[in-house]
Protein backbone atom coordinates (compact mmCIF):
# COMPACT_ATOMS: atom_id res chain seq x y z
CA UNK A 1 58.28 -5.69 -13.05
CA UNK A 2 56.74 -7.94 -10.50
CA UNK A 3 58.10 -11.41 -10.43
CA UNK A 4 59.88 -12.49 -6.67
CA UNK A 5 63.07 -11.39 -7.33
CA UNK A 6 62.13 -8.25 -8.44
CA UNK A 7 60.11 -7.49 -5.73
CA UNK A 8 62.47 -8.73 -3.03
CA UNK A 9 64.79 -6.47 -4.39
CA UNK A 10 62.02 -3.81 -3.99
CA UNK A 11 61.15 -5.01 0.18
CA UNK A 12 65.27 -3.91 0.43
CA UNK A 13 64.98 -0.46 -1.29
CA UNK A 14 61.72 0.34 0.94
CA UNK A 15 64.12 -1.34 4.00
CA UNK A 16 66.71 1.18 3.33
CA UNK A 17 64.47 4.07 3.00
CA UNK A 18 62.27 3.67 5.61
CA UNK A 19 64.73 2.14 8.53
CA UNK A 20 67.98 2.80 6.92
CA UNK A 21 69.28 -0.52 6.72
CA UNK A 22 72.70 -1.16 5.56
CA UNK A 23 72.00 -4.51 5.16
CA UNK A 24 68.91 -6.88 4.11
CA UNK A 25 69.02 -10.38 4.44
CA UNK A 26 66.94 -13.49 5.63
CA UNK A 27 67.88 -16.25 7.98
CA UNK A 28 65.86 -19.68 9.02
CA UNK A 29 66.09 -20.14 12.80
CA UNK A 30 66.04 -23.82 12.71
CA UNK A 31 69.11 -24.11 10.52
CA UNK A 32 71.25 -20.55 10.35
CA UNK A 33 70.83 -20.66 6.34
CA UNK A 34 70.51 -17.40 4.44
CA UNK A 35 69.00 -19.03 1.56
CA UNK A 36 65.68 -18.79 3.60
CA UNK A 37 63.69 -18.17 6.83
CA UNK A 38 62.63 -15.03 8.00
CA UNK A 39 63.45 -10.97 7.01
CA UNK A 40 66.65 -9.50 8.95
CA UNK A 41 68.12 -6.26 8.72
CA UNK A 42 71.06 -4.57 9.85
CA UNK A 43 71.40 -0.91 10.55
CA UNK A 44 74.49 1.45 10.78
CA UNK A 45 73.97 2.06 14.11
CA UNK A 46 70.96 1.59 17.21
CA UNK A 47 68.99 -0.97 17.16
CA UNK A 48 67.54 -2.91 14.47
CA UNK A 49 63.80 -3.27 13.59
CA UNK A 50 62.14 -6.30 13.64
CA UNK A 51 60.53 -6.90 9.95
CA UNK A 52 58.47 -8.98 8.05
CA UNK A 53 57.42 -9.28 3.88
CA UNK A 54 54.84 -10.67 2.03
CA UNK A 55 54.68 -10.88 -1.30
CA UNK A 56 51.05 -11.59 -4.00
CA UNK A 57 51.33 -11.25 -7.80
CA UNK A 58 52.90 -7.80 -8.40
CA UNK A 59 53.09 -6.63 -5.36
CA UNK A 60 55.28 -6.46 -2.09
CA UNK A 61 54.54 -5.58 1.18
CA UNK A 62 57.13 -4.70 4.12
CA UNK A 63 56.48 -3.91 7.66
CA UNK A 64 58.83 -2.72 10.81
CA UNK A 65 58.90 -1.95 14.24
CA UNK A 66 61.67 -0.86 16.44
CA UNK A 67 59.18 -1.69 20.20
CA UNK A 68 58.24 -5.45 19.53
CA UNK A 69 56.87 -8.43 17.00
CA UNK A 70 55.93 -7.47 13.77
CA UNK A 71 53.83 -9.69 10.87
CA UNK A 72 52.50 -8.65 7.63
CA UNK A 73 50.69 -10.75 4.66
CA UNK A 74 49.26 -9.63 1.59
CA UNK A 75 46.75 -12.05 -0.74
CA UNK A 76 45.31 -11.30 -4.43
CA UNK A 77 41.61 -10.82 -4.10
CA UNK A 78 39.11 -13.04 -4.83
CA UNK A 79 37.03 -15.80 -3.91
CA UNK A 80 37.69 -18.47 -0.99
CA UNK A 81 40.78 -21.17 -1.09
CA UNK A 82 39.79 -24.13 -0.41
CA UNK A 83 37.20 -22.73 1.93
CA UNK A 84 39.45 -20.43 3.53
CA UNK A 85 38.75 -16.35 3.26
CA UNK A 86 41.39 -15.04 1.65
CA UNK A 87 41.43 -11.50 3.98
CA UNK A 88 41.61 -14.34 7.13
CA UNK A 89 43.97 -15.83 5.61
CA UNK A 90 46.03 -13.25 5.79
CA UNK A 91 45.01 -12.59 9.86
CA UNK A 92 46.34 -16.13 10.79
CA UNK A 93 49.16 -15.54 8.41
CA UNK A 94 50.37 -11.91 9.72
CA UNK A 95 49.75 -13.15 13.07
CA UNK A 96 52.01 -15.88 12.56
CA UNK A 97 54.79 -13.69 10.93
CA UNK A 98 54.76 -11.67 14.14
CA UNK A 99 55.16 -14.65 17.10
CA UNK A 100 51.44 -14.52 18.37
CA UNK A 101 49.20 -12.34 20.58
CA UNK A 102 49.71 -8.96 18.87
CA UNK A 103 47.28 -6.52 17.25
CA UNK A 104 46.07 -7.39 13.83
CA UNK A 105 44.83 -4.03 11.54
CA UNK A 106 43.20 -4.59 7.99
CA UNK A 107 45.62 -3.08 5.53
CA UNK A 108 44.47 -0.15 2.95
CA UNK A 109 45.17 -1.47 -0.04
CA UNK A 110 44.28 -1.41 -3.85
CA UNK A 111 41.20 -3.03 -4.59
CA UNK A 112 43.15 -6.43 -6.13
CA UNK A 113 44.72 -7.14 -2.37
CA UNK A 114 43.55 -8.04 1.20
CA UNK A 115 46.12 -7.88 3.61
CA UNK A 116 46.58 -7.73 7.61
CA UNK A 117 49.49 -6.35 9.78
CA UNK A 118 50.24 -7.87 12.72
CA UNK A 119 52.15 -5.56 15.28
CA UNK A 120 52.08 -2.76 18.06
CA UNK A 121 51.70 0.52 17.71
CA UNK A 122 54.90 1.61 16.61
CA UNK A 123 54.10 -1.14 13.54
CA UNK A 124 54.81 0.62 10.17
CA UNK A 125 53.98 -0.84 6.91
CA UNK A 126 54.51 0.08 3.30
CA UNK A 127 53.94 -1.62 0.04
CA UNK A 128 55.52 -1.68 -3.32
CA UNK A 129 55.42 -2.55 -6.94
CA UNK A 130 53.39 -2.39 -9.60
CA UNK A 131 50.32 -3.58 -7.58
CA UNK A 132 50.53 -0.75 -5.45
CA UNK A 133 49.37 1.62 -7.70
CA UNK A 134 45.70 2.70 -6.57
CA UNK A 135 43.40 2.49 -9.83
């Protein structure tokens, strides 16, 4: 296990678990299409969370929150990208996800991932797959 599909399907099981949604799906805001674009869920009733996925070689991370903006990214470890940290990377990344000015926190994760999440404090985060695993 671990290649995109797999893991999407993964991000939806920890979805329904953790905010009970009924429904996962993405959507691009520029064009309506559901064959890309951003993380949506729907919920059998209240209000949806706002969410946001990341995925890195065999693993997948998902975050929620039900008060505002929420980002997440996850990177494989390892050296700089074309100059670029990888763990900052994954700052301007997760702060992207989530729309701006919100918290960033360093992720705990296995020692083959950085990661950041972007969010409030009501931000919740989980990850999944065979990366996840803590050696």
């Amino acid at each position: 296990m671990g290649d995109r599909d797999e893991l999407r399907d993964l991000a939806a099981e920890v979805l329904r678990e953790e905010v009970g949604a009924v429904v996962v799906a993405r959507l691009c805001p520029r064009c309506a299409s559901g064959d890309h674009g951003r993380p949506v869920v729907r919920v059998a009733s209240g209000r949806a969370p706002s969410v946001s996925v990341s995925y890195a070689p065999g693993l997948v991370a998902v975050a929620w929150s039900h008060e505002g903006p929420v980002g997440i990214d996850v990177e494989a470890a390892g050296p700089p990208v074309d100059g670029i940290d990888r763990r900052e990377w994954t700052e301007v990344e997760a702060a992207f996800k989530a729309g701006g000015a919100v918290p960033l926190s360093a992720l705990a994760l296995p020692p083959a991932y950085v990661g950041t999440l972007a969010g409030g404090d009501d931000a919740r985060w989980r990850v999944a797959g065979p990366g996840a695993v803590r050696a």
